[in-house]
Structure formats: C-alpha cells, structure tokens
C-alpha atoms as a PDB file:
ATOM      1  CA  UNK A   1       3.128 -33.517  13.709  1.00  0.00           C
ATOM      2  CA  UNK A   2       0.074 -35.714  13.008  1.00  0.00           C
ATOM      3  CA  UNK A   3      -1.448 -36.660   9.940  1.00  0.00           C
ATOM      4  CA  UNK A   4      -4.534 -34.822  11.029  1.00  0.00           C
ATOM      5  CA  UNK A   5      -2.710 -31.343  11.863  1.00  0.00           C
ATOM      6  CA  UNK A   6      -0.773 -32.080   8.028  1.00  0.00           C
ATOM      7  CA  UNK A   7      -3.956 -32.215   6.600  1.00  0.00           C
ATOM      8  CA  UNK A   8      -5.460 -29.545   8.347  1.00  0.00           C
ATOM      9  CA  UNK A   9      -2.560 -26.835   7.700  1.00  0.00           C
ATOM     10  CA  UNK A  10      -2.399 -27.853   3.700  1.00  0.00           C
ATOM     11  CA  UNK A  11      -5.877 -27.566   2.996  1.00  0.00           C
ATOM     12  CA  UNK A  12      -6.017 -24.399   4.706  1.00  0.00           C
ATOM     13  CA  UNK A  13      -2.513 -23.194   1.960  1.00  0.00           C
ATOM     14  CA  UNK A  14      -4.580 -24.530  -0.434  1.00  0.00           C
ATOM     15  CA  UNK A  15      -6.800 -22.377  -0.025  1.00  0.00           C
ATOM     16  CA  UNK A  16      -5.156 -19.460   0.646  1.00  0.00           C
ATOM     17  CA  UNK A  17      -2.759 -19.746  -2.403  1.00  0.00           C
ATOM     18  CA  UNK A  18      -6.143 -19.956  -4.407  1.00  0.00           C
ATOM     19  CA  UNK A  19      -7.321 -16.851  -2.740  1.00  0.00           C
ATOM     20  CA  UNK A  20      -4.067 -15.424  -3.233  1.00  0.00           C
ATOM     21  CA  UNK A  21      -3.562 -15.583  -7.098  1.00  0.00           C
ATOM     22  CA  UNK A  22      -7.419 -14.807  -7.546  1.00  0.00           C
ATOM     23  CA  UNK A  23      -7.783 -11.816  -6.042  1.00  0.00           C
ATOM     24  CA  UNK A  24      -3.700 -10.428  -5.193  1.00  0.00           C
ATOM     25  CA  UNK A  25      -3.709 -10.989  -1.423  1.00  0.00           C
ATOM     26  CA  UNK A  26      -4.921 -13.657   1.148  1.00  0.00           C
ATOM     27  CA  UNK A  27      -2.234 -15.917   1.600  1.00  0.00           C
ATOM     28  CA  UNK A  28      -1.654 -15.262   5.441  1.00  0.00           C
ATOM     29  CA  UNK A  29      -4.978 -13.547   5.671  1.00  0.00           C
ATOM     30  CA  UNK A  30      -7.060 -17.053   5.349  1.00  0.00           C
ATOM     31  CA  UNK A  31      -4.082 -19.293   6.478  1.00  0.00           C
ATOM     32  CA  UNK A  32      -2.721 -18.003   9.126  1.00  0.00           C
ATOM     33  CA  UNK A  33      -5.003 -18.158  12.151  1.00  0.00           C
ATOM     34  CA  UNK A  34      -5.913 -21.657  11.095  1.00  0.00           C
ATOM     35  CA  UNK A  35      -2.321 -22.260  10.993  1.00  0.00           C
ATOM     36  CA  UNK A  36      -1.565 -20.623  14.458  1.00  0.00           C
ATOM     37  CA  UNK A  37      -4.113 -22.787  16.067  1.00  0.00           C
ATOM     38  CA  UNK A  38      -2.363 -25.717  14.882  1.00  0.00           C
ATOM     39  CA  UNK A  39       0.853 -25.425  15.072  1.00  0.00           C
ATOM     40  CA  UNK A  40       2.020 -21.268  16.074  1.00  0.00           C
ATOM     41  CA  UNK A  41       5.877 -22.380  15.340  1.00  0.00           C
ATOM     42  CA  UNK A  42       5.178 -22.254  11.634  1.00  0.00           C
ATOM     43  CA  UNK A  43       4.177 -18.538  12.361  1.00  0.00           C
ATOM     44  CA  UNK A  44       5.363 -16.246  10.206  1.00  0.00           C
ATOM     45  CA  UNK A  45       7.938 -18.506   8.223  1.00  0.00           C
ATOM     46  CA  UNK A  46       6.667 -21.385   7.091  1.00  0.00           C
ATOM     47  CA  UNK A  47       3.672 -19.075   5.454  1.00  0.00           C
ATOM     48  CA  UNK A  48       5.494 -16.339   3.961  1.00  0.00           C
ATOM     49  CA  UNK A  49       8.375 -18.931   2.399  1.00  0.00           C
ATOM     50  CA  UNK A  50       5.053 -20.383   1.155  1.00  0.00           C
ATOM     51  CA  UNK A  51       3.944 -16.529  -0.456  1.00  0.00           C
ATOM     52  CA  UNK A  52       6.832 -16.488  -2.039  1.00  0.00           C
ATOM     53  CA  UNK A  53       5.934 -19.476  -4.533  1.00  0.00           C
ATOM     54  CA  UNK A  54       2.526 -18.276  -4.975  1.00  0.00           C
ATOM     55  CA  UNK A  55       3.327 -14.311  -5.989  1.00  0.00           C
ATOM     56  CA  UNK A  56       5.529 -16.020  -8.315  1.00  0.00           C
ATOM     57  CA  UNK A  57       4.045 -17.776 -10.501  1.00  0.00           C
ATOM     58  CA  UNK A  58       0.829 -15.031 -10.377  1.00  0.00           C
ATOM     59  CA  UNK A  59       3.590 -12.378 -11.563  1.00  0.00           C
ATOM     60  CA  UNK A  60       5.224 -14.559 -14.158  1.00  0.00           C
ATOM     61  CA  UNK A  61       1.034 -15.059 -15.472  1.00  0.00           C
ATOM     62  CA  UNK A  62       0.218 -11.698 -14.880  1.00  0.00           C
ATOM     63  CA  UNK A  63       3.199  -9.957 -15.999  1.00  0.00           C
ATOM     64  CA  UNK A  64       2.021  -7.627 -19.010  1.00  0.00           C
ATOM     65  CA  UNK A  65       0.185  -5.966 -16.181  1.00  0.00           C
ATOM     66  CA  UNK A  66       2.552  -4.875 -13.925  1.00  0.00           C
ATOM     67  CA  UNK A  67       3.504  -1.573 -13.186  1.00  0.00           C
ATOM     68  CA  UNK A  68       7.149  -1.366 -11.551  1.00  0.00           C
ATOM     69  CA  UNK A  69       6.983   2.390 -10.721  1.00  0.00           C
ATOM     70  CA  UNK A  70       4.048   2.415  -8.078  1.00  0.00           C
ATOM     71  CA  UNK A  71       5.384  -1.289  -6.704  1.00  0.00           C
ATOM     72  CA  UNK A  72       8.921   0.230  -6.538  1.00  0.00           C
ATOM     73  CA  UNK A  73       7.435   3.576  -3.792  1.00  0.00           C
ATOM     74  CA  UNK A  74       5.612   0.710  -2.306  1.00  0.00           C
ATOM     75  CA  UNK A  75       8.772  -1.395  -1.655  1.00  0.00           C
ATOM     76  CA  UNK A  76      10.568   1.930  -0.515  1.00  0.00           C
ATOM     77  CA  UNK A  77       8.180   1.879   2.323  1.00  0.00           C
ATOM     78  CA  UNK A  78       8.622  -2.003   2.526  1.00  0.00           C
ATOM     79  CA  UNK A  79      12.225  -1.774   4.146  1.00  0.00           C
ATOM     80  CA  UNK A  80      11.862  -0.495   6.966  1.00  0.00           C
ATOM     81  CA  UNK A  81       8.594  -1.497   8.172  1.00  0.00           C
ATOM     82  CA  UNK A  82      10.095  -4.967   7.753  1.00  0.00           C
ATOM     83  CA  UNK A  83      12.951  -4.346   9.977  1.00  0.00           C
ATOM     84  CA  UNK A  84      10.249  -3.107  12.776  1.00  0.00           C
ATOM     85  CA  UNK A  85       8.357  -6.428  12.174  1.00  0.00           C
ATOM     86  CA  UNK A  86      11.469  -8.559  12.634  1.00  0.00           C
ATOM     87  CA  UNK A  87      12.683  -6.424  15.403  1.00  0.00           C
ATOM     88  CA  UNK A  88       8.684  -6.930  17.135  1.00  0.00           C
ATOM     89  CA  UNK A  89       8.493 -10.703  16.202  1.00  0.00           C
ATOM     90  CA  UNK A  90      11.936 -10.894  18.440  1.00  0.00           C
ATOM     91  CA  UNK A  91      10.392  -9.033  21.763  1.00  0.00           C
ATOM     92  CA  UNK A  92       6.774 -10.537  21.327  1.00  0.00           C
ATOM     93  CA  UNK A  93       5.801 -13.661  23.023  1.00  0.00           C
ATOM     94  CA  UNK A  94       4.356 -16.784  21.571  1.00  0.00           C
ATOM     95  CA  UNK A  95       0.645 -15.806  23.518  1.00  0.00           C
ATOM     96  CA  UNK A  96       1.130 -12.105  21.708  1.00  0.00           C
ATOM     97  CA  UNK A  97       2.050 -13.311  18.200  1.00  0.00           C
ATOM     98  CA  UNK A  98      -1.271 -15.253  18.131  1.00  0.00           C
ATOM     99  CA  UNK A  99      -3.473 -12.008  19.230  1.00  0.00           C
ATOM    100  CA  UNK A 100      -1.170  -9.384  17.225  1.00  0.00           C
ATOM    101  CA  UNK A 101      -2.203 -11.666  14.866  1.00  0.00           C
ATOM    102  CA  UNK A 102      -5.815 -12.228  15.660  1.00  0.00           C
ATOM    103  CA  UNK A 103      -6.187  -8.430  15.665  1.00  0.00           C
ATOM    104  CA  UNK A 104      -4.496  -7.920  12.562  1.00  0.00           C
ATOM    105  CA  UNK A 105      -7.158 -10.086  10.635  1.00  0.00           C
ATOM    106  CA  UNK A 106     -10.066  -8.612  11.964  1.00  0.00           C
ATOM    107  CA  UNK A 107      -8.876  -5.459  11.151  1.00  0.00           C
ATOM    108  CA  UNK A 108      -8.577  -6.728   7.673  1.00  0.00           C
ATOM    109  CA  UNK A 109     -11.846  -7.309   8.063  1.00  0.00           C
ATOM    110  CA  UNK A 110     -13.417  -3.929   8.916  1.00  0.00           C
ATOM    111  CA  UNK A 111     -11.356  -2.496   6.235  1.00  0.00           C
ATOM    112  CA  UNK A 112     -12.242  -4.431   3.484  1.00  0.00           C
ATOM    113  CA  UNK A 113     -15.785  -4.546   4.279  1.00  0.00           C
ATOM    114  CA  UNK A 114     -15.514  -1.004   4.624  1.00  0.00           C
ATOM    115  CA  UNK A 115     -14.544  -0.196   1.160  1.00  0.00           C
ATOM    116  CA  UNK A 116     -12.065   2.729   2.129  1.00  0.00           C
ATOM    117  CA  UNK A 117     -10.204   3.266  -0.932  1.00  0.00           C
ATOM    118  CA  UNK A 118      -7.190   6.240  -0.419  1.00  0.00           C
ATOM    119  CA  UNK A 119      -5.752   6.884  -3.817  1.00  0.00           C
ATOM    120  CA  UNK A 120      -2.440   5.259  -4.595  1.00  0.00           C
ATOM    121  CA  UNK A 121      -0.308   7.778  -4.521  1.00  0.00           C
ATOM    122  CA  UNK A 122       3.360   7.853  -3.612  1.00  0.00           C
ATOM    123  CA  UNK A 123       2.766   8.987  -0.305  1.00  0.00           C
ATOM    124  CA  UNK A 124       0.083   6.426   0.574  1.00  0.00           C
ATOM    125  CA  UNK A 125       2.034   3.394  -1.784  1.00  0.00           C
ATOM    126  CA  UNK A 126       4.838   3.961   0.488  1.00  0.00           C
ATOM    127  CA  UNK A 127       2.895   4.137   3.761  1.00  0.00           C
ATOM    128  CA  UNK A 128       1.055   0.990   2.894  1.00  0.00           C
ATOM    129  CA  UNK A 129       4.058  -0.663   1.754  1.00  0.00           C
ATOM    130  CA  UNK A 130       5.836   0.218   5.419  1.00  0.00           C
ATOM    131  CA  UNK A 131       2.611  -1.324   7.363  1.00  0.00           C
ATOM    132  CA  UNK A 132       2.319  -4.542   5.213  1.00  0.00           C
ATOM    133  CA  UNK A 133       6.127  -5.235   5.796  1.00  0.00           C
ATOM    134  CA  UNK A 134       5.729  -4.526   9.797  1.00  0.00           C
ATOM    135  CA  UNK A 135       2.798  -6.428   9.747  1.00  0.00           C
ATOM    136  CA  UNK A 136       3.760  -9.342   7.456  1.00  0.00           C
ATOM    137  CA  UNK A 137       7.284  -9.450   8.682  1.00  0.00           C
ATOM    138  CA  UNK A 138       5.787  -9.834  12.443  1.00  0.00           C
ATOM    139  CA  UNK A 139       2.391 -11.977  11.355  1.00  0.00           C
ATOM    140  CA  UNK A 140       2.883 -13.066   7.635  1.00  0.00           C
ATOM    141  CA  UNK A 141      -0.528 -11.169   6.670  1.00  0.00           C
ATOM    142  CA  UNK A 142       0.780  -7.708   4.846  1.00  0.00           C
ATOM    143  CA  UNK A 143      -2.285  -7.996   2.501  1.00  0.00           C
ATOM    144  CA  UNK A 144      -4.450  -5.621   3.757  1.00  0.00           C
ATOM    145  CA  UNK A 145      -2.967  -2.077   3.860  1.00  0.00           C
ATOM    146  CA  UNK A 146      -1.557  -2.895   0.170  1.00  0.00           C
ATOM    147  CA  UNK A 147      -4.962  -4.091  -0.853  1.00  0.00           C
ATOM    148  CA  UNK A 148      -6.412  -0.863   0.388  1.00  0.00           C
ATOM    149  CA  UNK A 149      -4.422   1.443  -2.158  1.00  0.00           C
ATOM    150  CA  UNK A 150      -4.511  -0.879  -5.193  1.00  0.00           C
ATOM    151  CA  UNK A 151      -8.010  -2.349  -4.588  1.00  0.00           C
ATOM    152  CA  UNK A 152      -9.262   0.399  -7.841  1.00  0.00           C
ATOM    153  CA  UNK A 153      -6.799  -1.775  -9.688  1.00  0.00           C
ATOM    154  CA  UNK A 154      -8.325  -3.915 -13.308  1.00  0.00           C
ATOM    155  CA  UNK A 155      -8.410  -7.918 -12.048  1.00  0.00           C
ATOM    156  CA  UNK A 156      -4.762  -8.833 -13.512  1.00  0.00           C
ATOM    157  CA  UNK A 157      -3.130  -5.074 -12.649  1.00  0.00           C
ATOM    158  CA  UNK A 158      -4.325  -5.994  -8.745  1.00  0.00           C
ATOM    159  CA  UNK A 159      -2.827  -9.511  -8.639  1.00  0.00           C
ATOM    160  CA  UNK A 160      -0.023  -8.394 -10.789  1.00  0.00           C
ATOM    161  CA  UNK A 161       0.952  -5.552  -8.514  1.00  0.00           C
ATOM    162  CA  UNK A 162       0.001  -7.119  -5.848  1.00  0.00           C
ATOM    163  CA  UNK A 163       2.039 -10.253  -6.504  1.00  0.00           C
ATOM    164  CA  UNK A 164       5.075  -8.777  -7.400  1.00  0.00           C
ATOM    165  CA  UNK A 165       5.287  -6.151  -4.448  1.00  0.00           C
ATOM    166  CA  UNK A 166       4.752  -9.280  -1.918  1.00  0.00           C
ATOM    167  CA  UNK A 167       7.410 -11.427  -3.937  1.00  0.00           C
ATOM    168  CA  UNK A 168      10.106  -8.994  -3.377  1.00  0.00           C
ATOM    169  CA  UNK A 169       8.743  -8.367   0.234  1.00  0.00           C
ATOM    170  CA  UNK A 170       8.520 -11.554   0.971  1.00  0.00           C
ATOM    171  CA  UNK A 171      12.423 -12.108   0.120  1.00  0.00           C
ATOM    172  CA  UNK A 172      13.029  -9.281   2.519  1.00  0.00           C
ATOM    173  CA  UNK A 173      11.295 -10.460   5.075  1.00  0.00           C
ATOM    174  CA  UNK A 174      12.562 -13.986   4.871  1.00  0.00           C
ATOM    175  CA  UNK A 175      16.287 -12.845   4.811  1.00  0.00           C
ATOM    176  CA  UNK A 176      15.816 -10.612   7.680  1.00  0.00           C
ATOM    177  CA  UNK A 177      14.005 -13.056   9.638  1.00  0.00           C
ATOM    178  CA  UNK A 178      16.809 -16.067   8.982  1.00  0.00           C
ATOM    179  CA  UNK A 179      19.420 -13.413  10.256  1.00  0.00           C
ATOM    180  CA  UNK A 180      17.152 -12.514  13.235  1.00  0.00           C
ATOM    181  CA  UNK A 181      16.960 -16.425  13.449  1.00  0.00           C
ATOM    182  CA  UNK A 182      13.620 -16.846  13.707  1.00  0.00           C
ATOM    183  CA  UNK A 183      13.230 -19.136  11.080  1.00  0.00           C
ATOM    184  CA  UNK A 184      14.348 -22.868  11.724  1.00  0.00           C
ATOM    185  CA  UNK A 185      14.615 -25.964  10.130  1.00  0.00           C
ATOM    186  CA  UNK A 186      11.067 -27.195  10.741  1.00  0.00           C
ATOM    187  CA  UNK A 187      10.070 -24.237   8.807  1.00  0.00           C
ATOM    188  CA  UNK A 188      11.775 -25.043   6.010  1.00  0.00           C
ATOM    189  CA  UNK A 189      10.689 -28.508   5.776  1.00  0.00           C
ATOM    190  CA  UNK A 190       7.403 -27.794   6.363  1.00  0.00           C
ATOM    191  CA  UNK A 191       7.838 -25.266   3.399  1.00  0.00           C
ATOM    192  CA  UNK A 192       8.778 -28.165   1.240  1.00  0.00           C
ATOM    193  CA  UNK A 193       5.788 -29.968   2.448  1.00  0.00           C
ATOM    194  CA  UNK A 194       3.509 -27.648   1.395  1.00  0.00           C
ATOM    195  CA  UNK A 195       4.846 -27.093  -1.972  1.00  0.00           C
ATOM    196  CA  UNK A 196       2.275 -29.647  -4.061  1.00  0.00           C
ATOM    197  CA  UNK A 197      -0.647 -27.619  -1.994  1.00  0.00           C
ATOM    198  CA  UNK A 198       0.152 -24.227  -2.818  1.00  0.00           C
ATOM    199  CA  UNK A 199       0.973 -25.372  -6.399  1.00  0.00           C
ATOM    200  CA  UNK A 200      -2.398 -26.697  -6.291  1.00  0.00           C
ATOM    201  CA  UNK A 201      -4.118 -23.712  -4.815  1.00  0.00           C
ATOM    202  CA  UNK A 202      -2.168 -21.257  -7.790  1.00  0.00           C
ATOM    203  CA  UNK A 203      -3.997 -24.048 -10.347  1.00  0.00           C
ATOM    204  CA  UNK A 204      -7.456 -24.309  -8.493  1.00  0.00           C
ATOM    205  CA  UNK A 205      -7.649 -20.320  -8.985  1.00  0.00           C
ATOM    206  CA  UNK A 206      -8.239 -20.372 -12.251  1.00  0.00           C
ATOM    207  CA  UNK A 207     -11.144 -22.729 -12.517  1.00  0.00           C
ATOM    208  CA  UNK A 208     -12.454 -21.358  -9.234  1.00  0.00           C
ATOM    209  CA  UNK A 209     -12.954 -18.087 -10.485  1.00  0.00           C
ATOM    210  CA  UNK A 210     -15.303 -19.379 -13.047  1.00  0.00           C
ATOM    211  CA  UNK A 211     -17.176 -20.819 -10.577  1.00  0.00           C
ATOM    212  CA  UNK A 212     -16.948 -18.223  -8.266  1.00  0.00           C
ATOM    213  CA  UNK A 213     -15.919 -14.656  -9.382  1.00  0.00           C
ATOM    214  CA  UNK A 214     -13.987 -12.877  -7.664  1.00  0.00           C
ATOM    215  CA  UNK A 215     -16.012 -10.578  -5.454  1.00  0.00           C
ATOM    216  CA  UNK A 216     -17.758 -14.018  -3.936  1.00  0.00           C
ATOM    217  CA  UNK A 217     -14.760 -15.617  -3.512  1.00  0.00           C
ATOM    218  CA  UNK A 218     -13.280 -12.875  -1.558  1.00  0.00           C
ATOM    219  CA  UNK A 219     -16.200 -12.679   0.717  1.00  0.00           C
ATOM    220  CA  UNK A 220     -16.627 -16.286   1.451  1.00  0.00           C
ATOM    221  CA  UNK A 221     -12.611 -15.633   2.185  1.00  0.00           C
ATOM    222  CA  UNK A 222     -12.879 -12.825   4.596  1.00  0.00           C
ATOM    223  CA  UNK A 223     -16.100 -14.664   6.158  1.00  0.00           C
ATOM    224  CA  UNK A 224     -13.179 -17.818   7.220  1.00  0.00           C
ATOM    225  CA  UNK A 225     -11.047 -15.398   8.275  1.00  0.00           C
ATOM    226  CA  UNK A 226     -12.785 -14.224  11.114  1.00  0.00           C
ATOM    227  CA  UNK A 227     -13.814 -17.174  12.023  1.00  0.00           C
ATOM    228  CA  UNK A 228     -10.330 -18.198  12.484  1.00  0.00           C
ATOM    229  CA  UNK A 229      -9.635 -15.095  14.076  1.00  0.00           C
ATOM    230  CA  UNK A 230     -11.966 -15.136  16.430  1.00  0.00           C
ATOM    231  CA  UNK A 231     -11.091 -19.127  17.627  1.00  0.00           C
ATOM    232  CA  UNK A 232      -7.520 -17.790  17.667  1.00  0.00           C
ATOM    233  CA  UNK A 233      -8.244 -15.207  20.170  1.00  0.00           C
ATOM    234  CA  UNK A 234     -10.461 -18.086  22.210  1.00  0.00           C
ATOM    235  CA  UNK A 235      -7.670 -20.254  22.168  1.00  0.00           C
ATOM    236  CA  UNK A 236      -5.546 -17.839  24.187  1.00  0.00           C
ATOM    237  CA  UNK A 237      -8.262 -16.881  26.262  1.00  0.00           C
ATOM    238  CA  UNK A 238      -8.810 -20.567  27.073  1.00  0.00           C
END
C-alpha cells in the first residue's frame, strides 16, 4: 500500500472514530466508502476490528449511562442477523460488496435526515439489532437502524448504548467472520496500523464537540457520507 492510500484511509478512521464517540454511531458510516475506494480488501474487517476500540473506550467514559436491559433485546436480535451478514459477505462479490455498501449509506442518509423515530421497544430493539448485525456483519456500517430506535436517547445514554451494543456486536461479528475466513492477515495489521488514529479520533471528540456540537457535527458527517457513497457507486460504474 502507498503512503498516500495510508494516509488517506487513517484520516478518514480518524474521523470516523471522532464521529463515533460524539454522537454513538459513524464509524463505518463515514469510513467506509472512503475506505472501499481505496483499498475494498479492508472491507468489513479491518473497520469493524477498528469499532471495537472505539465503543470501548466510549462505554468505559460513558458507563453510568448505560442501560443493559434494552442493549441486551437489541443484542438478541444481533445474533442472527450477524450470521445472515457473514453468510451474504461469503456469496457476494467484490463489485456487490461496494454497492450493498453504497446503498446501505445512502439509506442512512434518507433515514436520518428523515427524523423517523419508532419507539424503542423490545420488538423494534430487537429488529434493529437483527438489521445492524446483517448489515454491519456484511458492510461494517450497523449504525443506522440502531440509531433510529435510540436516537430520543440524552447525549451520553445514546453513545453509551450505542457503544456498548456495537462492542459486543462487533465481537460477534469479528468471530464469525474469522471462522467464515474472511478476515486475513492484512486486516489485522492494518488494524494495528490504525490504532494511534482511532485513539486519536476517540480524543479529538471531545474538544470537537465544543467546537462543533453535536447536531453540526453529525450533519457535516452524513453530508461526507454521501459523497463517498455516491463516488463508490461511480467507481463501479466506471
């Protein structure tokens, strides 16, 4: 990989991981089309090895917030929905990944500038959990059906909740991708890598969010997200 592609794929986890213990979701969101258009192989591993230090440390900050009861009906759902999204990640070509992907974003998209809000209820905690671990499993962006259900959430009871449901889901998905083997040794490394960026990002958030609150940030967020998106999908079209 070139110095230009490293810098490229860590300032975009930077980012993301700032995004990500901000507002509670974003880490594949923002990073992953950027990353797909540099290097796809790093799709989903590399990024959602790279969640997993994030939600973390946000849960470890945030943890007088948390509420284990609704995050434990949303990782009921969470199994299998991560099974499907190993199970699609193994039938789906490289050229499908990158749209599946693509799509997923700008779906992201309409919802959150939508502002649907369905009450988070078991039913609908479970439901969203089952999408986001299809979805992250198969893409490594599971933010946005989860965000959906807690976005009525206080600041630190979102990224709390948030954090902790895609910590344990994350886990998941990594084991059952490794014994699907689609993760390989140049994920890992490149995991490694990008340790000192997302440890930056996870720092950056809090002075960031007195700079920018919040609701800003998260629209300036979504607004790179399409963009990426949108190149994604011109890159396979191209």
């Amino acid at each position: 990989m070139s110095i230009t592609a490293l810098v490229v794929i860590s300032v975009a986890v930077f980012a993301a991981a700032c995004m990500q213990a901000s507002i509670g979701f974003g880490m594949g969101m923002l990073a992953a089309p950027i990353v797909a258009l540099v290097d796809p192989s790093l799709i989903p591993g590399t990024l959602i090895m790279s969640a997993v230090v994030v939600t973390l440390l946000v849960v470890v900050r945030e943890r007088q917030s948390l509420d284990l009861r609704g995050t434990g009906w949303a990782l009921a759902g969470r199994v299998p929905g991560t099974v499907a999204g190993a199970l699609l990640l193994l039938f789906l070509p490289e050229r499908g990944l990158a749209l599946l992907l693509a799509a997923v974003v700008l779906a992201g998209v309409v919802m959150a500038t939508m502002g649907w809000a369905p009450p988070p209820r078991r039913r609908n905690l479970a439901t969203a959990g089952a999408a986001s671990g299809l979805l992250g499993t198969a893409t490594s962006i599971g933010g946005p059906p989860m965000a959906l259900v807690l976005q009525g959430s206080s600041g630190p009871r979102l990224r709390g909740n948030m954090s902790a449901f895609f910590l344990v889901g994350s886990l998941m998905s990594i084991a059952v991708l490794a014994a699907a083997g689609a993760i390989e040794r140049e994920n890992a490394e490149m995991f490694l890598i990008l340790i000192p960026a997302i440890v930056l990002g996870y720092a950056a958030s809090r002075f960031v969010n007195t700079l920018l609150d919040p609701v800003r940030l998260r629209r300036l967020s979504i607004a790179i997200s399409s963009v990426g998106a949108v190149l994604l999908i011109g890159q396979q079209i191209i």
